[in-house]
N, C-alpha and C. Protein backbone atom coordinates (compact mmCIF):
# COMPACT_ATOMS: atom_id res chain seq x y z
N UNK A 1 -225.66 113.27 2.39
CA UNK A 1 -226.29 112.27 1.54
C UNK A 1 -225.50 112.24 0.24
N UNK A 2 -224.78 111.55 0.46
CA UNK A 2 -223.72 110.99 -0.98
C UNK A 2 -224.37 110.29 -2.31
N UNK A 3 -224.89 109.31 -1.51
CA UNK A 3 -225.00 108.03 -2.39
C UNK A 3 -226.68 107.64 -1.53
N UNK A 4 -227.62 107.21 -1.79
CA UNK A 4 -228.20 106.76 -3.11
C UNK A 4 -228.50 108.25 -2.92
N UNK A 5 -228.79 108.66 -4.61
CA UNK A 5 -228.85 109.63 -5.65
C UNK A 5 -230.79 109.95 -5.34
N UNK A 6 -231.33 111.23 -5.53
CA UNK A 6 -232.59 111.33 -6.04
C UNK A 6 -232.73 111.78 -7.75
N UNK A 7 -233.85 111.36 -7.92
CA UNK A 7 -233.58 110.98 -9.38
C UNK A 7 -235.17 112.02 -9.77
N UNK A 8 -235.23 112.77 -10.86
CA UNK A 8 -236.90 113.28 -11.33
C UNK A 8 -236.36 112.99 -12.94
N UNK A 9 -237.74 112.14 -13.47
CA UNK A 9 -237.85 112.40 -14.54
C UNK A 9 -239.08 113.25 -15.12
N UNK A 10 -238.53 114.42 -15.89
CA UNK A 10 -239.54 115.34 -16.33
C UNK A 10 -240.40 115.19 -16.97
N UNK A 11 -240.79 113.99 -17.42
CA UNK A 11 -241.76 113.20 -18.75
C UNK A 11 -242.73 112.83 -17.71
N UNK A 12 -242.49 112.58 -16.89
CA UNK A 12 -243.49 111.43 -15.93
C UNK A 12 -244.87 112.47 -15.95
N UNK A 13 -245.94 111.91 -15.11
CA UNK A 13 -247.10 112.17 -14.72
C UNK A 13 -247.09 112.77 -13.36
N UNK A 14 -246.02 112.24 -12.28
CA UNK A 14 -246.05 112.70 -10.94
C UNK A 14 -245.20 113.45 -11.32
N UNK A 15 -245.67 114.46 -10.10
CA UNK A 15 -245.27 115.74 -10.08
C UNK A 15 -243.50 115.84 -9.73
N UNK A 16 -242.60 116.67 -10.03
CA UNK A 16 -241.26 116.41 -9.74
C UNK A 16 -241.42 116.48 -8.08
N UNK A 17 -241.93 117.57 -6.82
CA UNK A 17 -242.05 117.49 -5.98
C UNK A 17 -242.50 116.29 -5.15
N UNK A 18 -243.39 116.09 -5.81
CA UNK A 18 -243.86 113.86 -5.26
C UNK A 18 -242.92 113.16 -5.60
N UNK A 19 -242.30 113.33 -6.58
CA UNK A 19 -240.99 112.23 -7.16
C UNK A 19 -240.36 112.36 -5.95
N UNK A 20 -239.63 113.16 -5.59
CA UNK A 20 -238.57 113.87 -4.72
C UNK A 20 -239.29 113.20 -2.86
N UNK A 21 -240.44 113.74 -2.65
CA UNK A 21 -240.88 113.50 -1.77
C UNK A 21 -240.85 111.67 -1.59
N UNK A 22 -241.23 110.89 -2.42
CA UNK A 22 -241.53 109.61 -2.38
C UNK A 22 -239.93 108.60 -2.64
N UNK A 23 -239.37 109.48 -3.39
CA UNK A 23 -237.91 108.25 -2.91
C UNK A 23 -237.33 108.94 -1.62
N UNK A 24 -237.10 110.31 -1.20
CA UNK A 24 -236.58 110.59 -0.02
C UNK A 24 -237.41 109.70 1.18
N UNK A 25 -238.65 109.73 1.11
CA UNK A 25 -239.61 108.73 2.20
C UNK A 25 -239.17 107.35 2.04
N UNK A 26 -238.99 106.83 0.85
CA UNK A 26 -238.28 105.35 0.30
C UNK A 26 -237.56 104.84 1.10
N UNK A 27 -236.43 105.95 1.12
CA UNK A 27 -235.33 105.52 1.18
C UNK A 27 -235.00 105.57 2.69
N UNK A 28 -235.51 106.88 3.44
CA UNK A 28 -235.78 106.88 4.78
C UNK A 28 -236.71 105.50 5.12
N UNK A 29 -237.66 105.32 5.27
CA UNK A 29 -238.14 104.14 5.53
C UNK A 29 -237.43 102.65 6.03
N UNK A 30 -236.89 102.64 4.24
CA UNK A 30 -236.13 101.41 3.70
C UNK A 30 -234.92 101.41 5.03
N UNK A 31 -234.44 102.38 5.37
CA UNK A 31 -232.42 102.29 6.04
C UNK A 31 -231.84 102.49 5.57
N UNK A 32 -232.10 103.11 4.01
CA UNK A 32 -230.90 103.60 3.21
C UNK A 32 -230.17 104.63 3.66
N UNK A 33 -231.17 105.53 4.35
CA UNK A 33 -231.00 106.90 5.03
C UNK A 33 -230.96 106.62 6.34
N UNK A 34 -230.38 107.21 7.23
CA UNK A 34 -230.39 106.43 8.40
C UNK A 34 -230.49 107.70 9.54
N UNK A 35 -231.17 107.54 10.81
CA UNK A 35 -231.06 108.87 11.28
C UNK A 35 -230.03 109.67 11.86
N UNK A 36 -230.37 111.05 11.48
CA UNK A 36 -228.92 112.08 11.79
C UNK A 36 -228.33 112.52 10.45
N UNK A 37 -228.60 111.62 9.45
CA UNK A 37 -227.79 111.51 8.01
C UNK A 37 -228.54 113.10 6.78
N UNK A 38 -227.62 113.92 7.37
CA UNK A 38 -227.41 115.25 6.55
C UNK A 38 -228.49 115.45 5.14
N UNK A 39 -229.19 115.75 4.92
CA UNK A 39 -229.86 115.94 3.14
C UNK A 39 -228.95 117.56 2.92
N UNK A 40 -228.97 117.23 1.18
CA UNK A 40 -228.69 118.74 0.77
C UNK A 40 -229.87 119.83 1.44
N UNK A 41 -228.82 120.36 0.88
CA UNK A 41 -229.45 122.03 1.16
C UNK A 41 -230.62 122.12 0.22
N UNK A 42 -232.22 122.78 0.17
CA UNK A 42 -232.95 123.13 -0.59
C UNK A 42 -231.99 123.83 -1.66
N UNK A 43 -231.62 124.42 -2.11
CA UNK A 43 -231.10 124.75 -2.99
C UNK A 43 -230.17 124.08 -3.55
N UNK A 44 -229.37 123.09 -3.02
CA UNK A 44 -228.36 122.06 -3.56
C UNK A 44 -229.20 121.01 -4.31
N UNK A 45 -229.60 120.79 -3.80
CA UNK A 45 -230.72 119.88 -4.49
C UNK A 45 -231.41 120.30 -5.79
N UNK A 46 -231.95 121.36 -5.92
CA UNK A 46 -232.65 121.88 -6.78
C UNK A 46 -231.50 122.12 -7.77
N UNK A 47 -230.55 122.65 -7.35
CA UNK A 47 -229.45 122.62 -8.36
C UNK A 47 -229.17 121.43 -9.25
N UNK A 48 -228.72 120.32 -8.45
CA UNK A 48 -228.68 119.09 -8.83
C UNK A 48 -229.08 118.62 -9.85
N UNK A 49 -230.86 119.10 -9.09
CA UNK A 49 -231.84 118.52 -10.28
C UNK A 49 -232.33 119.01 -11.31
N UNK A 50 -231.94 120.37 -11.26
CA UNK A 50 -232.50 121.58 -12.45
C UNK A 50 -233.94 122.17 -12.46
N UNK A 51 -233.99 121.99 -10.94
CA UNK A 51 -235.14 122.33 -10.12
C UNK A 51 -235.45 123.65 -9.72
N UNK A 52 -236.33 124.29 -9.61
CA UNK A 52 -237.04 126.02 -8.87
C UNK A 52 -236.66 124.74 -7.47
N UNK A 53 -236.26 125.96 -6.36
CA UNK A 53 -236.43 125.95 -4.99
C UNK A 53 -236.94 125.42 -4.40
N UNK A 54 -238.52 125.93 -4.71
CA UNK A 54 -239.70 125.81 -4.52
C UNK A 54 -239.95 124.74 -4.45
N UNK A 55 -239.73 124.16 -5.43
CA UNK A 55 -240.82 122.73 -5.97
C UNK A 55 -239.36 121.50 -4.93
N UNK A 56 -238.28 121.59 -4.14
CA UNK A 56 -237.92 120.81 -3.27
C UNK A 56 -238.20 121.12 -2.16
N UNK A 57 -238.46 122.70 -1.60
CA UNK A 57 -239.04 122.67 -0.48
C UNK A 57 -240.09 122.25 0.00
N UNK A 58 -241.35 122.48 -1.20
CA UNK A 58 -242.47 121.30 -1.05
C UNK A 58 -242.10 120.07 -0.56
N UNK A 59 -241.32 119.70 -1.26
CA UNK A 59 -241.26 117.57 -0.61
C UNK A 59 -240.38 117.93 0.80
N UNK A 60 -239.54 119.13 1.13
CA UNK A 60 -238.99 118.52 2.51
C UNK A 60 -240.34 118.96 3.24
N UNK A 61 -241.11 119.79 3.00
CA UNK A 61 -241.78 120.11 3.93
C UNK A 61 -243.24 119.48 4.17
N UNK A 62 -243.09 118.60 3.09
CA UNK A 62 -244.20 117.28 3.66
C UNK A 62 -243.30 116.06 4.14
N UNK A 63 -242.12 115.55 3.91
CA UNK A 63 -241.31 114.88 4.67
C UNK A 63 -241.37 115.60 6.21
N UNK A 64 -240.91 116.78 6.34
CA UNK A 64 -241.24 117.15 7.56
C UNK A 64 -242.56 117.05 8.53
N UNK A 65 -243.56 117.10 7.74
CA UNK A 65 -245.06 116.84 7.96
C UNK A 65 -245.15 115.75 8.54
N UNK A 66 -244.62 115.02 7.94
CA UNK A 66 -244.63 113.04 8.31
C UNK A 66 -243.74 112.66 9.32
N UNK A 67 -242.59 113.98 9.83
CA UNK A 67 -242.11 113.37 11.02
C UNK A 67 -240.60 112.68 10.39
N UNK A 68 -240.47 112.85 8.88
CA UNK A 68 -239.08 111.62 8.56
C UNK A 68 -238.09 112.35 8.05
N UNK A 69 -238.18 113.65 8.64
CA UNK A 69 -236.89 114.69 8.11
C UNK A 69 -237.31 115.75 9.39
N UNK A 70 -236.39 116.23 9.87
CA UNK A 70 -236.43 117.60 10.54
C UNK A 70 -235.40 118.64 10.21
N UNK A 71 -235.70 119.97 10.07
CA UNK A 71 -234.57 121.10 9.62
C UNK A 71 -234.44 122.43 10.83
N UNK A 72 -233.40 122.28 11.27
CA UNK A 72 -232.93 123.01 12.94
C UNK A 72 -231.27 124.27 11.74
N UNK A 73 -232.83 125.35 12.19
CA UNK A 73 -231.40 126.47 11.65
C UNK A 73 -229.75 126.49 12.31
N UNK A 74 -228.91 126.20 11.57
CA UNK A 74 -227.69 125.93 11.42
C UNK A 74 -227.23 124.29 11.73
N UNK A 75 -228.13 123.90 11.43
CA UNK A 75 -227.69 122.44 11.77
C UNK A 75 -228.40 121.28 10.78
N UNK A 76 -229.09 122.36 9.27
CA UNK A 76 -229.05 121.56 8.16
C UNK A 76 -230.72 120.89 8.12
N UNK A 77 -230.63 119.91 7.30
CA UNK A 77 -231.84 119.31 7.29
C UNK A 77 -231.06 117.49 7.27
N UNK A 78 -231.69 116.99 8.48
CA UNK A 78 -231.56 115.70 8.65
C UNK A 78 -232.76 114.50 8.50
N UNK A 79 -232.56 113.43 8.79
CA UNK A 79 -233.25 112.58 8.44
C UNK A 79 -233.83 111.80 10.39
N UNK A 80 -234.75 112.36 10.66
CA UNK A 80 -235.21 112.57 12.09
C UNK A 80 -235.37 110.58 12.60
N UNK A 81 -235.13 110.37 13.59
CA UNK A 81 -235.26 109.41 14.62
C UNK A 81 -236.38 108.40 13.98
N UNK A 82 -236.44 107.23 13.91
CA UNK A 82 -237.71 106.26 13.64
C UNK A 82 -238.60 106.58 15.14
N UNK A 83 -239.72 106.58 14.29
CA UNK A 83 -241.10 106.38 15.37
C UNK A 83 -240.80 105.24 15.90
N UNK A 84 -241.27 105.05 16.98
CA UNK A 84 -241.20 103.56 17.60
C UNK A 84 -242.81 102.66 16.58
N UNK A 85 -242.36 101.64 16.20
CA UNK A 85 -243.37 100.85 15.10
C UNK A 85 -244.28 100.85 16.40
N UNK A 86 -245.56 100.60 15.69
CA UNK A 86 -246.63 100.11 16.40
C UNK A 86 -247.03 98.82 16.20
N UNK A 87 -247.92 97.95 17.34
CA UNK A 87 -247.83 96.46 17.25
C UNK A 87 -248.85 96.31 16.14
N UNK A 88 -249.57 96.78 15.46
CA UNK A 88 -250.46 96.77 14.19
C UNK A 88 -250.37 98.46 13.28
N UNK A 89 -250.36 97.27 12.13
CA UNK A 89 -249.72 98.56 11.41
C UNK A 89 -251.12 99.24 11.02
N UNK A 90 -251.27 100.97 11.20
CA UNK A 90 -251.73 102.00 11.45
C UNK A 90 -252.17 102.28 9.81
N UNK A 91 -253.55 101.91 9.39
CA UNK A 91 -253.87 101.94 7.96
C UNK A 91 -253.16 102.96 6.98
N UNK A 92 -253.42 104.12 7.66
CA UNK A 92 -253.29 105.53 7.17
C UNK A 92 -251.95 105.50 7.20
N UNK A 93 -250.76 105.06 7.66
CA UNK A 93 -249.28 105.11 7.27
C UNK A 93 -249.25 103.67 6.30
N UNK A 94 -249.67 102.71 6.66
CA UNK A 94 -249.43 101.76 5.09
C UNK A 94 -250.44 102.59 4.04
N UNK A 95 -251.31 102.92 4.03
CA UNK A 95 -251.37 103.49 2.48
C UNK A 95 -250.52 104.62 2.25
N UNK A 96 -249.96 105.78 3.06
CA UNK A 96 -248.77 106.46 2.40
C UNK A 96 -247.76 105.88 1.99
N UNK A 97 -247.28 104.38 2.71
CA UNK A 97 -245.80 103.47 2.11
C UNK A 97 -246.35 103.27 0.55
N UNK A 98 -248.06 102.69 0.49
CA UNK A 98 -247.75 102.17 -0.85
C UNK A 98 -248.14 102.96 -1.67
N UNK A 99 -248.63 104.71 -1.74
CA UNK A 99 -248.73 105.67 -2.29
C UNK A 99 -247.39 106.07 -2.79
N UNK A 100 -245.98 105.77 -1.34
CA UNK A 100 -244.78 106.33 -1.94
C UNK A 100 -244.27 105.36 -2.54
N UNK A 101 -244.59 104.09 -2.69
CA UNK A 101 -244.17 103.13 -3.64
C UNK A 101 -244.37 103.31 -4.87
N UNK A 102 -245.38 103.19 -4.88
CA UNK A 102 -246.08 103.04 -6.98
C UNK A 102 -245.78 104.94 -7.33
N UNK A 103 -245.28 105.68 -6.81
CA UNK A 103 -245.32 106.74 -6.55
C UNK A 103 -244.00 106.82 -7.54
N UNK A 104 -242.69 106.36 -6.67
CA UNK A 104 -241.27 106.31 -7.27
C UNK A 104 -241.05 105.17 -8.21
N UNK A 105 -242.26 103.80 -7.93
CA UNK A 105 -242.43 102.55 -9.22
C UNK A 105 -242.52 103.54 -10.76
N UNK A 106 -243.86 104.35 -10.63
CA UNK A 106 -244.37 105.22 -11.67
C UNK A 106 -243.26 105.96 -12.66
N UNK A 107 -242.47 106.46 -11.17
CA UNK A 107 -242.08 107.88 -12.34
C UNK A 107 -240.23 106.84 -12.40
N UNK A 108 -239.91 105.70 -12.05
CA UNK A 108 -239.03 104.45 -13.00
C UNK A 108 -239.79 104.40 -13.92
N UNK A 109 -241.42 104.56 -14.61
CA UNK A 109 -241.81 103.74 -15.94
C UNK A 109 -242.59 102.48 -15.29
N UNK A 110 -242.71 102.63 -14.71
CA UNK A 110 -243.55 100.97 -14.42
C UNK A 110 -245.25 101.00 -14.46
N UNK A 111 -245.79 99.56 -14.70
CA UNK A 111 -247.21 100.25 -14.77
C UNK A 111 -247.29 99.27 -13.33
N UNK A 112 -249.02 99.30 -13.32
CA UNK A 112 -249.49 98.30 -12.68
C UNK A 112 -249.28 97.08 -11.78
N UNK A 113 -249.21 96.36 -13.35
CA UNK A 113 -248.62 94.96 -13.29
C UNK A 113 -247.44 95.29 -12.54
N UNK A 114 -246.22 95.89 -13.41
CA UNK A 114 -245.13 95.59 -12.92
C UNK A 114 -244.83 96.08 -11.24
N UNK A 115 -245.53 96.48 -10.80
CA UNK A 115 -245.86 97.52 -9.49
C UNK A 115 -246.49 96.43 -8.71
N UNK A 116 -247.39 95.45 -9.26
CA UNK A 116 -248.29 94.54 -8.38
C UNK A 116 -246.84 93.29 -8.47
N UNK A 117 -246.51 93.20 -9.60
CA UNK A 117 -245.47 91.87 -9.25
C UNK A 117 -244.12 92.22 -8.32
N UNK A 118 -243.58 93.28 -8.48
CA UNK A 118 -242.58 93.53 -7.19
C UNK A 118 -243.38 93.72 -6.29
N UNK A 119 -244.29 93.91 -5.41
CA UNK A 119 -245.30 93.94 -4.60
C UNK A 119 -245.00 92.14 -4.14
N UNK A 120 -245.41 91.51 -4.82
CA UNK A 120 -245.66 90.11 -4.86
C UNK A 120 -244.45 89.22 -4.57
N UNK A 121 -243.09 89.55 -5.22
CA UNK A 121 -242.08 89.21 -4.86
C UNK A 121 -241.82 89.70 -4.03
N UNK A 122 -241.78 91.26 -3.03
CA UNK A 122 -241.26 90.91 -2.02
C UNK A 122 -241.75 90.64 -0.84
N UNK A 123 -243.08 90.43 -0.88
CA UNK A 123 -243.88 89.84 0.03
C UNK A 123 -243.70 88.00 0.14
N UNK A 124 -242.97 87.61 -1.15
CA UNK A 124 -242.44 86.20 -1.15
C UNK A 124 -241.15 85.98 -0.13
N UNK A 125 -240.48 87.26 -0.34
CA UNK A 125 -239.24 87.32 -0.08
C UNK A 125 -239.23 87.35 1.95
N UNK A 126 -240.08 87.60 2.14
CA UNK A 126 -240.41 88.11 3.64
C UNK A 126 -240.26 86.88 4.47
N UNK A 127 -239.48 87.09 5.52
CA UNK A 127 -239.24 85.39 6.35
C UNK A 127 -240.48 85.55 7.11
């Protein structure tokens, strides 16, 4: 994982471990991440970020929870296979998308509003 970057800002309200947890889910989700595609090492990461250990193993290991990362000793921590979608979307996974939304919206600085209007645009944007 080169490029896109995870980002914590220490001022925020969410926790650095939810930060971490909610753009890695983002971005997995989104296709930024794609499956098979390598994450740092718990400790590379934490390095990175000027992070305890700890507080990144938390987010892989609720990413792992959710099925959107798996970690196989000597073979790293990857970004695991898409579920096959279901023909109606499954309440309890759209409210974690928009938990990890306003989640990584939040700790950018955004309130509400600005959280309900990208909401709004890209639901415009949708063919």
């Amino acid at each position: 994982m080169s490029e896109p970057a995870v980002h914590v800002d220490t001022t925020s309200q969410v926790s650095p471990y939810e930060q971490i947890r909610a753009q890695l889910a983002a971005l997995i989700v989104s296709g930024r991440l794609t499956e098979g595609e390598r994450l740092p090492t718990v400790r590379q990461l934490a390095a990175d970020l000027g992070l305890a250990p700890g507080t990144v193993a938390r987010a892989y290991r609720e990413l792992e929870a959710a099925e959107l990362i798996r970690t196989r000793r000597g073979a790293g921590t990857r970004v695991a296979a898409p579920r096959p979608g279901p023909a109606h979307p499954d309440p309890g996974r759209l409210a974690t998308l928009a938990r990890d939304f306003t989640a990584s919206a939040r700790a950018l600085g955004a309130d509400a509003e600005a959280v309900l209007d990208a909401v709004r645009e890209a639901l415009e944007e949708r063919p």
